[in-house]
N, C-alpha and C. Protein backbone atom coordinates (compact mmCIF):
# COMPACT_ATOMS: atom_id res chain seq x y z
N UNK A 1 5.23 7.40 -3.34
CA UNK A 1 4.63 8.42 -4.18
C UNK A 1 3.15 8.56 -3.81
N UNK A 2 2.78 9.60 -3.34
CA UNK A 2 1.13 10.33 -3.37
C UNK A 2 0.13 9.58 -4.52
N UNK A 3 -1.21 10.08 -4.00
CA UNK A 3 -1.74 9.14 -5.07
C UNK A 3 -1.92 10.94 -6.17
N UNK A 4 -1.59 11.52 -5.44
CA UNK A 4 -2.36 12.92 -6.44
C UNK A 4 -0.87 12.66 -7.98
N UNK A 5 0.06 12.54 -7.47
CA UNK A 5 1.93 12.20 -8.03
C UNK A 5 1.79 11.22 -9.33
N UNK A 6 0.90 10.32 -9.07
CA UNK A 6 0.66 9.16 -9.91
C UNK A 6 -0.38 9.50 -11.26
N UNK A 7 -1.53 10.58 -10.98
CA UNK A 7 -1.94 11.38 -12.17
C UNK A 7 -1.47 12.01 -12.75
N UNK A 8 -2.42 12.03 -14.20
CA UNK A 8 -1.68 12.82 -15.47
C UNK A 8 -2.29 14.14 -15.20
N UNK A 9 -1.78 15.52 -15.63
CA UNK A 9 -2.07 16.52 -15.52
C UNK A 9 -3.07 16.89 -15.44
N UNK A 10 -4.22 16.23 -16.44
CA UNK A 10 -5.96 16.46 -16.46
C UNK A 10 -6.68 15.95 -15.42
N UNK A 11 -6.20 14.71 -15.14
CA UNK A 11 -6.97 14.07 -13.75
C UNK A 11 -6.64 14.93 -12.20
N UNK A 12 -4.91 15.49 -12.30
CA UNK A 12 -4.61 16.40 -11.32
C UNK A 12 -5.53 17.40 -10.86
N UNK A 13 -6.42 18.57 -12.05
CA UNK A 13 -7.22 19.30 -12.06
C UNK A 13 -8.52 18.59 -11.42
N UNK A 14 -8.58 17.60 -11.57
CA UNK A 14 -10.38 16.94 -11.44
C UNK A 14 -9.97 16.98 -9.76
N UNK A 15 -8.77 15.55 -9.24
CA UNK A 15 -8.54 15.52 -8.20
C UNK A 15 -8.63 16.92 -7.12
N UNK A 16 -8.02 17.70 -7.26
CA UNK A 16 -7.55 18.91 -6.38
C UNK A 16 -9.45 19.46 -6.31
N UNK A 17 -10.20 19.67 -7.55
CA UNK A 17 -11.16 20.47 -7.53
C UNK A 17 -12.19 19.69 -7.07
N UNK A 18 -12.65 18.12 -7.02
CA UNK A 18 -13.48 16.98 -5.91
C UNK A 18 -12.86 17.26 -4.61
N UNK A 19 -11.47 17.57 -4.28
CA UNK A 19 -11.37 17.38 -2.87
C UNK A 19 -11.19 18.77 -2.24
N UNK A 20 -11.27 20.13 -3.20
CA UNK A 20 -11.95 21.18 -2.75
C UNK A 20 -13.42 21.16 -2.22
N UNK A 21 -13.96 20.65 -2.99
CA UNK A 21 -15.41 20.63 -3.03
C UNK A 21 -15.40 20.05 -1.76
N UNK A 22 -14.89 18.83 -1.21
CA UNK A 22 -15.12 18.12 -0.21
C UNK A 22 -15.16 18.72 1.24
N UNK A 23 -13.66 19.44 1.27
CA UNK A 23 -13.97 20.30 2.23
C UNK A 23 -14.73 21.43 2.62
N UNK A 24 -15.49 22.13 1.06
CA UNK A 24 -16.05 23.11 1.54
C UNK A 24 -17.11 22.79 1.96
N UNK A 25 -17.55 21.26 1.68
CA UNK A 25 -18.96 20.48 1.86
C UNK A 25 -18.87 20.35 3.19
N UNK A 26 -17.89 19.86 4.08
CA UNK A 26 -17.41 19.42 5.39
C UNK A 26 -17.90 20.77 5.56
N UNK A 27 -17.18 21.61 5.84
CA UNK A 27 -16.97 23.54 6.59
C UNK A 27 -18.54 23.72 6.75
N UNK A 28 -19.03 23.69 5.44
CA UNK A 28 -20.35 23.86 5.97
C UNK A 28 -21.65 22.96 6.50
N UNK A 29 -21.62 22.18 6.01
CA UNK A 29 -22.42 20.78 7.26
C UNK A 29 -21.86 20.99 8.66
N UNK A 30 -20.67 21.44 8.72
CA UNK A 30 -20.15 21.52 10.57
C UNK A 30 -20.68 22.84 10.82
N UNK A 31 -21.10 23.77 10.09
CA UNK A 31 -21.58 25.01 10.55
C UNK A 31 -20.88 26.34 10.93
N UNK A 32 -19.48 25.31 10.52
CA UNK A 32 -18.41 26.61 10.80
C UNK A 32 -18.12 27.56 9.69
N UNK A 33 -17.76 27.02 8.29
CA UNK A 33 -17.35 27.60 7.25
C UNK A 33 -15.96 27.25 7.10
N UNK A 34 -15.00 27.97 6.45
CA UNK A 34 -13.74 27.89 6.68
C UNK A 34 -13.62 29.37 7.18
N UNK A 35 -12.31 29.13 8.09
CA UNK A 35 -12.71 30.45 8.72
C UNK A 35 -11.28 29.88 10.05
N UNK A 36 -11.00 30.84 11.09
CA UNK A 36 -10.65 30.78 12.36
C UNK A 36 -10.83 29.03 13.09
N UNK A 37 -12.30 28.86 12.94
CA UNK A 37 -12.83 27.66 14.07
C UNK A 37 -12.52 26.51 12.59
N UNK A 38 -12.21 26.64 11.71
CA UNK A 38 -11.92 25.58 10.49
C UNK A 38 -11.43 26.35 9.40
N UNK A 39 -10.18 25.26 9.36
CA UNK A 39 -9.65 25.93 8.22
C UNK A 39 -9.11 24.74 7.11
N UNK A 40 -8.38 25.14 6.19
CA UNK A 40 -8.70 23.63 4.94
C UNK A 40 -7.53 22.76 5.01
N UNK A 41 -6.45 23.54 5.95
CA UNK A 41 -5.36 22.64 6.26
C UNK A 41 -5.98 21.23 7.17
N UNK A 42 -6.83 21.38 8.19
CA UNK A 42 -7.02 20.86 9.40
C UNK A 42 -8.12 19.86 8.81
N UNK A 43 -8.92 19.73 7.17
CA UNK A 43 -9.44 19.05 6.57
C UNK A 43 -8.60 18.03 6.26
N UNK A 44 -9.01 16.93 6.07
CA UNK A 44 -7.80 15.63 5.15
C UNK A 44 -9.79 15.02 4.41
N UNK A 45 -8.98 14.75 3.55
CA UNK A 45 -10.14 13.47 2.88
C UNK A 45 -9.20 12.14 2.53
N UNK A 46 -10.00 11.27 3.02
CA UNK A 46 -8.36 9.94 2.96
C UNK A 46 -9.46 8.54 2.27
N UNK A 47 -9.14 7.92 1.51
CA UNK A 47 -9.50 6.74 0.91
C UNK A 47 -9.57 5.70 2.01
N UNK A 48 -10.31 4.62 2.19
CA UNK A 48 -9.80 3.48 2.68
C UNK A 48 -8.76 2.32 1.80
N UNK A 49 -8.86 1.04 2.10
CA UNK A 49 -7.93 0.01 1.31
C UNK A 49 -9.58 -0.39 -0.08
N UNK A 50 -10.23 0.27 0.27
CA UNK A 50 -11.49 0.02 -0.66
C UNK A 50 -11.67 1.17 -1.61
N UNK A 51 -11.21 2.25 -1.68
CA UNK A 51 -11.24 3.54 -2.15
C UNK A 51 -12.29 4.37 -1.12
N UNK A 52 -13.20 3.80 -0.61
CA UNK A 52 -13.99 4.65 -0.12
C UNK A 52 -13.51 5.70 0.60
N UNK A 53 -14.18 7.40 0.01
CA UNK A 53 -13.23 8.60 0.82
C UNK A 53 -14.16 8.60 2.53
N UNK A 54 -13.58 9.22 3.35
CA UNK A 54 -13.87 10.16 4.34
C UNK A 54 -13.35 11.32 5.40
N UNK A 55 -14.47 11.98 5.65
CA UNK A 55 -13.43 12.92 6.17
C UNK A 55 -13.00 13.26 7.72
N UNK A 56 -11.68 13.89 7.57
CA UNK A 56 -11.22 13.47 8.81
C UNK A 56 -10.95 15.26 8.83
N UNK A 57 -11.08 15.60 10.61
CA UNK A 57 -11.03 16.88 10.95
C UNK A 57 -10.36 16.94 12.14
N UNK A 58 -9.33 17.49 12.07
CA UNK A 58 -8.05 17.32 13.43
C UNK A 58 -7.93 16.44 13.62
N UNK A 59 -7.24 15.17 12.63
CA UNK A 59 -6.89 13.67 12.57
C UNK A 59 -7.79 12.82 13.08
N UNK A 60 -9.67 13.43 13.31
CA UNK A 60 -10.33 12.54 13.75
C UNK A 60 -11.78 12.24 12.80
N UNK A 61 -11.99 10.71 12.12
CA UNK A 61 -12.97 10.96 11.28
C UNK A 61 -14.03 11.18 11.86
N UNK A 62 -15.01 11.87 10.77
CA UNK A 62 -15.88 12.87 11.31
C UNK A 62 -17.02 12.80 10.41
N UNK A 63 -16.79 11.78 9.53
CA UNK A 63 -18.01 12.22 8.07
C UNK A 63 -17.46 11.52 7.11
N UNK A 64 -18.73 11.06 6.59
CA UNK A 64 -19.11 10.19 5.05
C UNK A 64 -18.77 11.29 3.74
N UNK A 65 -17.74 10.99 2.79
CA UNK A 65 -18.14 12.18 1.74
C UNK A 65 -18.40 11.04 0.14
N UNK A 66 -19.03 12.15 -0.50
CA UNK A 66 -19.27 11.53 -1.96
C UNK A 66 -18.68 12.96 -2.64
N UNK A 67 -18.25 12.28 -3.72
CA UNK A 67 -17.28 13.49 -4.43
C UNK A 67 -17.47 12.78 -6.28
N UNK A 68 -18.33 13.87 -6.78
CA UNK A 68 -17.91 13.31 -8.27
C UNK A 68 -17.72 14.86 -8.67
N UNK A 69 -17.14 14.73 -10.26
CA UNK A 69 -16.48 15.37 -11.15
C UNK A 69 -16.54 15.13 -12.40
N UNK A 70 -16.45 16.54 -13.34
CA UNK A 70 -16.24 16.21 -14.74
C UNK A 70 -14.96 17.07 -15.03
N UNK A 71 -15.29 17.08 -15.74
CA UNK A 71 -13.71 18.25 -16.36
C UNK A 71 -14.15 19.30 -16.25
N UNK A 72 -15.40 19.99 -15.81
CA UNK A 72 -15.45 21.30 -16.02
C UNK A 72 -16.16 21.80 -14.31
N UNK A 73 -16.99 20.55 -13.55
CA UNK A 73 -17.09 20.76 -12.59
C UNK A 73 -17.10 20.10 -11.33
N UNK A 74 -16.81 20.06 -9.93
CA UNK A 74 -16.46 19.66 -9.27
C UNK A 74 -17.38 19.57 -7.96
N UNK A 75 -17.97 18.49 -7.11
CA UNK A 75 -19.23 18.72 -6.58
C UNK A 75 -18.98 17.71 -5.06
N UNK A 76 -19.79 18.16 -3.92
CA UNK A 76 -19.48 17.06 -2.51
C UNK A 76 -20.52 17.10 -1.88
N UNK A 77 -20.92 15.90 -1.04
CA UNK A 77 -21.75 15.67 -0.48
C UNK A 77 -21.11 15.48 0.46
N UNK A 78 -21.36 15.75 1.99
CA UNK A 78 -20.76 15.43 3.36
C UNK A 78 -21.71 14.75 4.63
N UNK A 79 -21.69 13.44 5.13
CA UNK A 79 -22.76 13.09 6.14
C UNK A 79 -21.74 13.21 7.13
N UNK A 80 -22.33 13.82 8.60
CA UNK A 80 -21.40 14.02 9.21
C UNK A 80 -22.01 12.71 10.51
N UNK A 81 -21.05 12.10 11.40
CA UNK A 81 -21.29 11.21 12.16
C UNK A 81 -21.15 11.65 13.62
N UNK A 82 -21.81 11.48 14.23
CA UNK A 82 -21.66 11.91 15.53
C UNK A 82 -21.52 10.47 16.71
C-alpha cells in the first residue's frame, strides 16, 4: 500500500497539495517551468528510510526539497544539486 493509501481523507488534501507545491518549486529553480522540456509526470518527490523528501527528475535525484503545509495552504522550497 502507497504511503498517500494509508491517509485519512484530510491529510490526502495536505499530501497531494505539499507535493504540488514541490514540483512547481523544482520546474522553476530548473528554469524550465512545467511545460514541453518538464512536465509533472517526469517529477517524483520520494522520502528516504529517514523521511527526508527529494527530488528526483527522469529517475535521477536532482534536489533538496522542504515542503510544509496547513489545511488551507501548501508551500516548497527546492535546492537544486549539481
Amino acid at each position: 500500500m502507497s504511503e498517500y493509501e494509508q491517509l485519512s481523507a484530510a491529510r490526502k488534501t495536505e499530501f497531494l497539495a505539499g507535493r504540488f507545491a514541490a514540483k512547481e518549486a523544482f520546474a522553476k529553480a530548473n528554469g524550465t517551468g512545467i511545460g514541453s522540456a518538464c512536465s509533472f509526470q517526469e517529477i517524483e518527490i520520494r522520502k528516504d528510510e529517514k523521511g527526508k523528501p527529494s527530488v528526483f527528475f527522469q529517475q535521477q535525484e536532482i534536489g533538496l526539497v522542504s515542503i510544509t503545509h496547513t489545511k488551507e495552504y501548501a508551500a516548497a522550497q527546492v535546492l537544486l544539486q549539481s
